[in-house]
Protein backbone atom coordinates (compact mmCIF):
# COMPACT_ATOMS: atom_id res chain seq x y z
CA UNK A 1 146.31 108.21 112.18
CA UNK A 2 149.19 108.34 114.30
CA UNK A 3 150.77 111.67 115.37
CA UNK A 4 153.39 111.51 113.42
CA UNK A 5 151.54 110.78 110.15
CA UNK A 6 149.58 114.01 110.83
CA UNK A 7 152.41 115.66 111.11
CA UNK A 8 153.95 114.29 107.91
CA UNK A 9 150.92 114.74 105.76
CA UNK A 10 150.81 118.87 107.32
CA UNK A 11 154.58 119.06 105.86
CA UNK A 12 153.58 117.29 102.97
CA UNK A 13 151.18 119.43 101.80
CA UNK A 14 153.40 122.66 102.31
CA UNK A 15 154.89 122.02 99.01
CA UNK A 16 154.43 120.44 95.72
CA UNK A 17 156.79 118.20 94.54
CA UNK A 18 158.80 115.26 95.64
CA UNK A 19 160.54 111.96 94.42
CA UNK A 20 159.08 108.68 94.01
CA UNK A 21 161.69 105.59 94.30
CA UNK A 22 161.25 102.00 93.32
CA UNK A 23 163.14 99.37 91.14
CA UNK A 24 162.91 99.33 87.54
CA UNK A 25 164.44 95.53 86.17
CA UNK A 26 166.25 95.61 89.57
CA UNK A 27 167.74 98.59 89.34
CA UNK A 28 166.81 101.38 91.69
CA UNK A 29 165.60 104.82 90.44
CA UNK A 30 164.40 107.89 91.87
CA UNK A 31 161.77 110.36 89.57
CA UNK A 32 160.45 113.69 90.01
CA UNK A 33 156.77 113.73 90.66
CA UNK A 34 153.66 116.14 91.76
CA UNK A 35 151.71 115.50 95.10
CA UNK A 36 148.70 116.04 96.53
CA UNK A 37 147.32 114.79 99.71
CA UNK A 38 143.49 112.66 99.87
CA UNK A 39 142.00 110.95 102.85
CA UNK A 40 145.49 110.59 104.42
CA UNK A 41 147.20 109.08 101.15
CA UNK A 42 149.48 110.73 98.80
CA UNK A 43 148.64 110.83 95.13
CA UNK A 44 151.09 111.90 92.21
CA UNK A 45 151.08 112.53 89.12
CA UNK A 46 153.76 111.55 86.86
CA UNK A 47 154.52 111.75 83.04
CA UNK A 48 153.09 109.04 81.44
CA UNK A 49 155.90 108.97 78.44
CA UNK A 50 158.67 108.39 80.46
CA UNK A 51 157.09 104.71 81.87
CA UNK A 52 158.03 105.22 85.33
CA UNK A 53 154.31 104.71 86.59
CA UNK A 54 154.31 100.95 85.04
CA UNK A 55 157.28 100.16 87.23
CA UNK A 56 155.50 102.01 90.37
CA UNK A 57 152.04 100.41 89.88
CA UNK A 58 151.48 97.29 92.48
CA UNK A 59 154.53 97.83 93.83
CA UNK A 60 156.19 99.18 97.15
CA UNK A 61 157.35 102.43 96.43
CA UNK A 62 158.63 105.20 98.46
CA UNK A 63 157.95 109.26 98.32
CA UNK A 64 159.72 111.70 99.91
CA UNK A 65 159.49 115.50 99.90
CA UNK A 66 161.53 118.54 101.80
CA UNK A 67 161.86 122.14 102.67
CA UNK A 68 165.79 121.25 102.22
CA UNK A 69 166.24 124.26 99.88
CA UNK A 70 164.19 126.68 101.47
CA UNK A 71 166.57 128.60 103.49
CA UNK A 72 165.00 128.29 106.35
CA UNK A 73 165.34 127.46 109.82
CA UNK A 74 163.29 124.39 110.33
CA UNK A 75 164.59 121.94 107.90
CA UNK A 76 161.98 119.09 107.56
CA UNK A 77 161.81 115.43 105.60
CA UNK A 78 159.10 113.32 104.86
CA UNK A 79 159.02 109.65 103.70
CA UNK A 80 156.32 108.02 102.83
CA UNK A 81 156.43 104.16 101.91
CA UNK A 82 153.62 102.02 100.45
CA UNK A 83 151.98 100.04 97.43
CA UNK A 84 151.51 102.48 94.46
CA UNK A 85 148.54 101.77 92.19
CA UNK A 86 147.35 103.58 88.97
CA UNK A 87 144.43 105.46 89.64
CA UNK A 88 142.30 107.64 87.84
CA UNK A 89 141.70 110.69 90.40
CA UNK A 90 138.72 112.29 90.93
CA UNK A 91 137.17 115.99 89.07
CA UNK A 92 138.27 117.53 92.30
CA UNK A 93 141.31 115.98 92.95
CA UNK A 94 142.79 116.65 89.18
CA UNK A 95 142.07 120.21 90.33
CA UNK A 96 144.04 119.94 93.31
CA UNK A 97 147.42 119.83 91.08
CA UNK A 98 147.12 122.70 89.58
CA UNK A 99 148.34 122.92 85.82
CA UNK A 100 149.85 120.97 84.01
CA UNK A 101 153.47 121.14 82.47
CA UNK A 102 153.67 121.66 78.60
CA UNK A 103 156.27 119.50 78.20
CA UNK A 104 158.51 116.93 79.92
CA UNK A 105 162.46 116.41 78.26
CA UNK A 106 160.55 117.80 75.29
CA UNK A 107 157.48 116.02 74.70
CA UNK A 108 154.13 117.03 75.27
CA UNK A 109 152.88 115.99 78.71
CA UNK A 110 150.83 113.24 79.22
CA UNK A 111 149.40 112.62 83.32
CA UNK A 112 149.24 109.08 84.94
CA UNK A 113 148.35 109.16 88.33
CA UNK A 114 149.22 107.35 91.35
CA UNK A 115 148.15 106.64 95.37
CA UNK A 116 150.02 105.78 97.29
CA UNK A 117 148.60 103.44 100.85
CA UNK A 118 151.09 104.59 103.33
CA UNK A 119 152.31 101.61 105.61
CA UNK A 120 155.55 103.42 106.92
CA UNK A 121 155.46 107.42 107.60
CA UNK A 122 159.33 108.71 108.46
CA UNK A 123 159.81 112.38 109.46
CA UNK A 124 163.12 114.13 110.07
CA UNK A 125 163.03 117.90 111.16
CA UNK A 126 166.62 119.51 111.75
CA UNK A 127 166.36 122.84 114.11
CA UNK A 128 168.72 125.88 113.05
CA UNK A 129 166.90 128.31 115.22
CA UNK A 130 168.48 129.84 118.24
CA UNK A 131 172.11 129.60 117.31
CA UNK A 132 172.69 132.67 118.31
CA UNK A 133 171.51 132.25 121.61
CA UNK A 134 172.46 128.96 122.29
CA UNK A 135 174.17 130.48 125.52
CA UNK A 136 177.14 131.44 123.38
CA UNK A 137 178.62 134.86 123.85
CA UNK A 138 181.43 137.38 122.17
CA UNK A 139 183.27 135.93 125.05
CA UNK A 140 183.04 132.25 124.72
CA UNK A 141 183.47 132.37 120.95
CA UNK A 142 187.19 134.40 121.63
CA UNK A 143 188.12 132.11 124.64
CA UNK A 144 187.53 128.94 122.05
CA UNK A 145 190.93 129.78 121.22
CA UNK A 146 192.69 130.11 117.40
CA UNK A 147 191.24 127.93 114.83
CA UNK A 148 187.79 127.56 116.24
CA UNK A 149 184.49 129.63 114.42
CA UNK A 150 185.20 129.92 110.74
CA UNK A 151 187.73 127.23 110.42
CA UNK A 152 186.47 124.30 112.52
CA UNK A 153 185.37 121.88 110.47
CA UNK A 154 182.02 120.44 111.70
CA UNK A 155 181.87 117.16 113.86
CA UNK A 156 185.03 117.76 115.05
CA UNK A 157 184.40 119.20 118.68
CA UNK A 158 186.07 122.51 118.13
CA UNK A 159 182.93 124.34 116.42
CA UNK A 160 181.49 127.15 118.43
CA UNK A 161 177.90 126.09 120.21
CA UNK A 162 176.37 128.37 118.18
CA UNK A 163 176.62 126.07 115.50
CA UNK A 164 174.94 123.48 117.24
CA UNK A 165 172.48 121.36 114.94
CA UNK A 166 169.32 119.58 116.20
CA UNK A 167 167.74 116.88 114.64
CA UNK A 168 164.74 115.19 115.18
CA UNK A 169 163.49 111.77 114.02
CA UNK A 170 160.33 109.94 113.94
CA UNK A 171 159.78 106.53 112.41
């Protein structure tokens, strides 16, 4: 495994959920799914009543997961893009997700489960940490002038440097 596939599978298994995309009679569509991590490949498992698996199953699909509304500092995205196939996981595994939801758009729950073979691993990691000491001082902000801080709008140039944003890719 490469080094950034480590590092995608450690952020990966910080949280639960994610989205699965594919095509559905050439249409794209993105669904709501649980995750678990296995020998370096993701499984999910999905509602069975809602059919998404069938479109999933032997096909390329694409997960991705995020800290994006965590609040916090380090901001991270992962992508992971493969074949899905319907699986049927193992005692240990099942246990793994936890419990089940009662129901799903109000009908009982019903699992199918899916791996995922990862042939592309994309990571994205956005740094808010250290604005306020990004070398920026009482001083600086005031000499920015009128109609800088508050009021810049962002991308423009005329933000303060404390609102510099890093971001990091990885493909």
């Amino acid at each position: 495994m490469s080094t950034d596939e480590i590092r995608a599978i450690e952020l990966l298994s910080r949280v639960s959920y994610g989205r699965v995309a594919t095509s559905m009679r050439a249409m794209p569509f993105v669904a709501p799914a649980r995750h678990v991590v296995a020998d370096g490949r993701v499984l999910l498992r999905m509602h069975r009543g809602l059919g998404y698996h069938r479109a999933c199953n032997g096909s390329v699909v694409a997960y991705g997961a995020d800290n994006c509304d965590s609040g916090a500092e380090h901001i991270w995205s992962v992508q992971f893009t493969g074949t899905a196939e319907i699986v049927e996981p193992t005692a240990e595994e099942r246990a793994a997700f936890g419990p089940e939801p009662v129901r799903v758009d109000g009908e009982p729950f019903t699992p199918v489960f899916l791996r995922i073979e990862p042939r592309f691993v994309t990571v994205h990691e956005l740094d808010y940490s250290g604005q306020a000491d990004a070398g920026t001082s009482s001083e600086t902000r005031s000499e920015a002038g009128p109609g800088t801080g508050s009021q810049a709008r962002p991308g423009d140039g005329s933000e303060p440097r404390s609102a510099e944003r890093r971001l990091h890719h990885a493909a």
